[in-house]
C-alpha atoms as a PDB file:
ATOM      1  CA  UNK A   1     -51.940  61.668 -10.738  1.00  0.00           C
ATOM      2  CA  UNK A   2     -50.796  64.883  -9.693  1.00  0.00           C
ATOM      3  CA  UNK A   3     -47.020  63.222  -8.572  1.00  0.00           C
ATOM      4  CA  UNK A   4     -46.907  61.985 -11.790  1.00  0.00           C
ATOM      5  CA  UNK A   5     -47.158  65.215 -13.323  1.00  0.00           C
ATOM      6  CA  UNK A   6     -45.155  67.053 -10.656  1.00  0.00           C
ATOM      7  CA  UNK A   7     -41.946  64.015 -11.358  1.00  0.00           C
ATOM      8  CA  UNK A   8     -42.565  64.834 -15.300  1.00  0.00           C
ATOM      9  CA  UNK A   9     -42.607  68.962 -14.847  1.00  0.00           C
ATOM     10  CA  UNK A  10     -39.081  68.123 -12.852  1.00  0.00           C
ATOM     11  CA  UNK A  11     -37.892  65.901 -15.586  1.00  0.00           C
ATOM     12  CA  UNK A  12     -38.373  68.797 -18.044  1.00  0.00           C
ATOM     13  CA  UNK A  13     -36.765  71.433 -15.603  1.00  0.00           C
ATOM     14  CA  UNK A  14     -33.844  69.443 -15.625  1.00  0.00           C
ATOM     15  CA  UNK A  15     -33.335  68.482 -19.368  1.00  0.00           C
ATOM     16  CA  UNK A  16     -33.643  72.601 -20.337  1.00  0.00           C
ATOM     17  CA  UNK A  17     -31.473  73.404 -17.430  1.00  0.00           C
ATOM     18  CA  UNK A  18     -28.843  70.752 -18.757  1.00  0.00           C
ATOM     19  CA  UNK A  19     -29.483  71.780 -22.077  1.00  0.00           C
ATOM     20  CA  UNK A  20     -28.435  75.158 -21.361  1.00  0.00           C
ATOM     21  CA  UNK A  21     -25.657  74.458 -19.152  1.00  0.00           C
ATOM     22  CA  UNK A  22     -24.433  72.620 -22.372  1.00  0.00           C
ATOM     23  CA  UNK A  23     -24.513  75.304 -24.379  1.00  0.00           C
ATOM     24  CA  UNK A  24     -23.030  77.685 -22.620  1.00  0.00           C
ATOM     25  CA  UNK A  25     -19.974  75.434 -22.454  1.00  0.00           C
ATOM     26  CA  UNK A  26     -19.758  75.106 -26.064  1.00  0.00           C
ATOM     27  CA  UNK A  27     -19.852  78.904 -26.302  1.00  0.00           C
ATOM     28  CA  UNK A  28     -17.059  79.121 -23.526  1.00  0.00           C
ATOM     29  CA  UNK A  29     -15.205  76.293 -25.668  1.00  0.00           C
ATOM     30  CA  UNK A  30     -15.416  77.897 -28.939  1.00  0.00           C
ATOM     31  CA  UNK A  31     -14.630  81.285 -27.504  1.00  0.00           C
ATOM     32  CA  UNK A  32     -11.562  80.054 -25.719  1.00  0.00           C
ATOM     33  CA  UNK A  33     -10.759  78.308 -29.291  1.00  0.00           C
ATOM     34  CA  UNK A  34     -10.631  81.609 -30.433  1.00  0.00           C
ATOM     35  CA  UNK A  35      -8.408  82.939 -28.692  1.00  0.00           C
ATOM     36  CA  UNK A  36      -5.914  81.025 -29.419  1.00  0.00           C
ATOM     37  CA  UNK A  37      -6.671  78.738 -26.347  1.00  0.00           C
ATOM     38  CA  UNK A  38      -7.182  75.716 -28.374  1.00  0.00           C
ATOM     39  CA  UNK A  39      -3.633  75.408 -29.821  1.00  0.00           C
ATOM     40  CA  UNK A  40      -1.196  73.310 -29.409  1.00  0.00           C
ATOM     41  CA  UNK A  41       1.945  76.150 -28.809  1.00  0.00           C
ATOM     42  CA  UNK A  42       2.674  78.154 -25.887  1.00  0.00           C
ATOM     43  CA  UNK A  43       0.348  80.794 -27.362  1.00  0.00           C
ATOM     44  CA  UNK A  44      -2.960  79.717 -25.111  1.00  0.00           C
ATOM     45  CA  UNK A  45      -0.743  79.180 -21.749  1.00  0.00           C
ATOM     46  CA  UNK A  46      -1.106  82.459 -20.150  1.00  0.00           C
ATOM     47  CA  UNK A  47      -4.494  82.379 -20.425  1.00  0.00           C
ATOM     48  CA  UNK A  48      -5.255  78.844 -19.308  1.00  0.00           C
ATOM     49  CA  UNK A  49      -2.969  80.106 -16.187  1.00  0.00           C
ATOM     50  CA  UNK A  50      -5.346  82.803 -15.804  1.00  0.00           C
ATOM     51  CA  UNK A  51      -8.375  80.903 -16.102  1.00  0.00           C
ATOM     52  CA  UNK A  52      -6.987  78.387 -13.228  1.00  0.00           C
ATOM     53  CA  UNK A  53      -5.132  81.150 -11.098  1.00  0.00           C
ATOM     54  CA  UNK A  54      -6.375  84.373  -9.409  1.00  0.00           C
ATOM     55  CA  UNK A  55      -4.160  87.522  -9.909  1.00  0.00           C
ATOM     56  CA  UNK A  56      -4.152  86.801  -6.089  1.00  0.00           C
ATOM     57  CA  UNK A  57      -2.863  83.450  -6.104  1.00  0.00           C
ATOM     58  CA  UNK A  58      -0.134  84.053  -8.808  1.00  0.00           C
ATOM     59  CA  UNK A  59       1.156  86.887  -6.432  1.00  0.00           C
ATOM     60  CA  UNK A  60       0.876  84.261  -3.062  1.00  0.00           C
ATOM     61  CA  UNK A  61       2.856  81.575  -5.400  1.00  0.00           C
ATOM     62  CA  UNK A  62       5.235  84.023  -6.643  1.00  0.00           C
ATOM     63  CA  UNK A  63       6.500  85.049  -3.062  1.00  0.00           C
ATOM     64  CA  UNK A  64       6.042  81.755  -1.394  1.00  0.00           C
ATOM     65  CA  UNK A  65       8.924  80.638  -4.102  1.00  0.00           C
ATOM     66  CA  UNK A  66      11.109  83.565  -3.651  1.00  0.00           C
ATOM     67  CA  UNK A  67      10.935  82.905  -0.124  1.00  0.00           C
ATOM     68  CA  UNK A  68      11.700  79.197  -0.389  1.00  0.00           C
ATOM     69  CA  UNK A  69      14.379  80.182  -2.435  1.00  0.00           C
ATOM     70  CA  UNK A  70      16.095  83.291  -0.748  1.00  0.00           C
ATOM     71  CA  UNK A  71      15.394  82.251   3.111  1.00  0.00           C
ATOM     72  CA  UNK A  72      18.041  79.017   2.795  1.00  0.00           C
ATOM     73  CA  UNK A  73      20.451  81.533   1.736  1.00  0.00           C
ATOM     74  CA  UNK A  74      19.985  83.936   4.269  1.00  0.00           C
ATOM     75  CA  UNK A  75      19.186  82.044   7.873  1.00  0.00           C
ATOM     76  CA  UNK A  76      21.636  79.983   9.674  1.00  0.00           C
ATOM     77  CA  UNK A  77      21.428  75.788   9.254  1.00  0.00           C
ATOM     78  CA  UNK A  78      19.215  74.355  11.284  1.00  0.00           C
ATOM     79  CA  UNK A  79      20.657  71.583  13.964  1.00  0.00           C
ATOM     80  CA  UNK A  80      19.173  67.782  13.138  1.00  0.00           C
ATOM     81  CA  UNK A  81      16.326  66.651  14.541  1.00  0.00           C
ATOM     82  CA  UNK A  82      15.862  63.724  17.025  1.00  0.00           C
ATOM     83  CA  UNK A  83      16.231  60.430  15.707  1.00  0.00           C
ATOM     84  CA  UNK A  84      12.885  59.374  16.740  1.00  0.00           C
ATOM     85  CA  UNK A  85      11.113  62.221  14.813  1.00  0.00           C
ATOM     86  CA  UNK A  86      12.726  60.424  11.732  1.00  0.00           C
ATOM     87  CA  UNK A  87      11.066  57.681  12.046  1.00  0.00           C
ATOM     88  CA  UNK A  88       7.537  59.075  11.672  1.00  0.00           C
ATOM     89  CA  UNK A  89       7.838  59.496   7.946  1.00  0.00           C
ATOM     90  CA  UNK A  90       9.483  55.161   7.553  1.00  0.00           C
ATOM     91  CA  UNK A  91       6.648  54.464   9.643  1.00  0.00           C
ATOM     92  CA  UNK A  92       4.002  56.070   7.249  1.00  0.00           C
ATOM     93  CA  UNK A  93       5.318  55.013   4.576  1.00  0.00           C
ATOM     94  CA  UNK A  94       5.534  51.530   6.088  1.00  0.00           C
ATOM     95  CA  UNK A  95       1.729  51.824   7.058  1.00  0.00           C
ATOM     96  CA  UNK A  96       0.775  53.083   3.657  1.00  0.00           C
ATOM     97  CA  UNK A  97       2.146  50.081   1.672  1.00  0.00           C
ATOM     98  CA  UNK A  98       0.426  47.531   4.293  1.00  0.00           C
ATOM     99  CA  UNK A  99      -2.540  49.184   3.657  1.00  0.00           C
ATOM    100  CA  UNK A 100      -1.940  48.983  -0.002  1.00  0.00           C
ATOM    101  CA  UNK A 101      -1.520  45.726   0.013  1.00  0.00           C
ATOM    102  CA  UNK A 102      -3.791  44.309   2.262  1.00  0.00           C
ATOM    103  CA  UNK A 103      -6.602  41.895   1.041  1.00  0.00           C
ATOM    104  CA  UNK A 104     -10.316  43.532   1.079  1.00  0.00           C
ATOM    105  CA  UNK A 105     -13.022  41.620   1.666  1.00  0.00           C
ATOM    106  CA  UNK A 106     -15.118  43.055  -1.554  1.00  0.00           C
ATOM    107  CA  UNK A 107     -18.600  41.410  -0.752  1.00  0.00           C
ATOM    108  CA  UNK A 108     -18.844  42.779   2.666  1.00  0.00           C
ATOM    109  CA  UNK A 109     -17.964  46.586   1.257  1.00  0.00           C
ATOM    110  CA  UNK A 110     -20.337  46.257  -1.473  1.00  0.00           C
ATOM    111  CA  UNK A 111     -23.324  45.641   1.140  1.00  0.00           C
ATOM    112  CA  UNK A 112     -22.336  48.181   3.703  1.00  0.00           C
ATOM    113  CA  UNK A 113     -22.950  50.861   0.194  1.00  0.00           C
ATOM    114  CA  UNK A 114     -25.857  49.397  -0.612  1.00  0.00           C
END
């Protein structure tokens, strides 16, 4: 009797803990709406960028481009690489699309989750 009433107290917990979880989003959601967030222009971009992106990140991003830009300019070609070594990526890709298109078996993967 008591497990019943235990399961049911846990039931509840859950519902009000859902319940507010749900309403703080639609506070988030109406707050980002107004801010301009919910528009369809460029107006709401710089702060969905900020919402996704740490100042720290932007700044990692930022000079991982410059570099990828300005370091081709500056350092001498490279010499090619072995013709083996360019084989690896034909032979992943090769592997990838037998593996795409090989036939599953779907009974025997629905037991092994069950």
């Amino acid at each position: 009797m008591e497990d019943h009433q235990m399961i049911r107290e846990q039931k509840m917990q859950r519902r009000r803990y859902h319940a507010v979880e749900e309403q703080e989003r639609q506070k988030q959601g109406r707050l980002h709406v107004a801010d301009g967030g919910g528009g369809g222009g460029g107006g709401g971009r710089a702060s969905s960028l900020s919402s996704y992106f740490s100042a720290e990140a932007v700044l990692v991003l930022a000079c991982v481009t410059v570099s990828l830009l300005v370091l081709p300019l500056i350092l001498p070609p490279l010499p090619p690489p072995p013709s083996l070594l360019l084989l690896v990526p034909v032979c992943l890709l090769l592997l990838l699309v037998v593996l795409a298109f090989m036939p599953t078996d779907t009974r025997s993967m629905a037991s092994s989750y069950l």
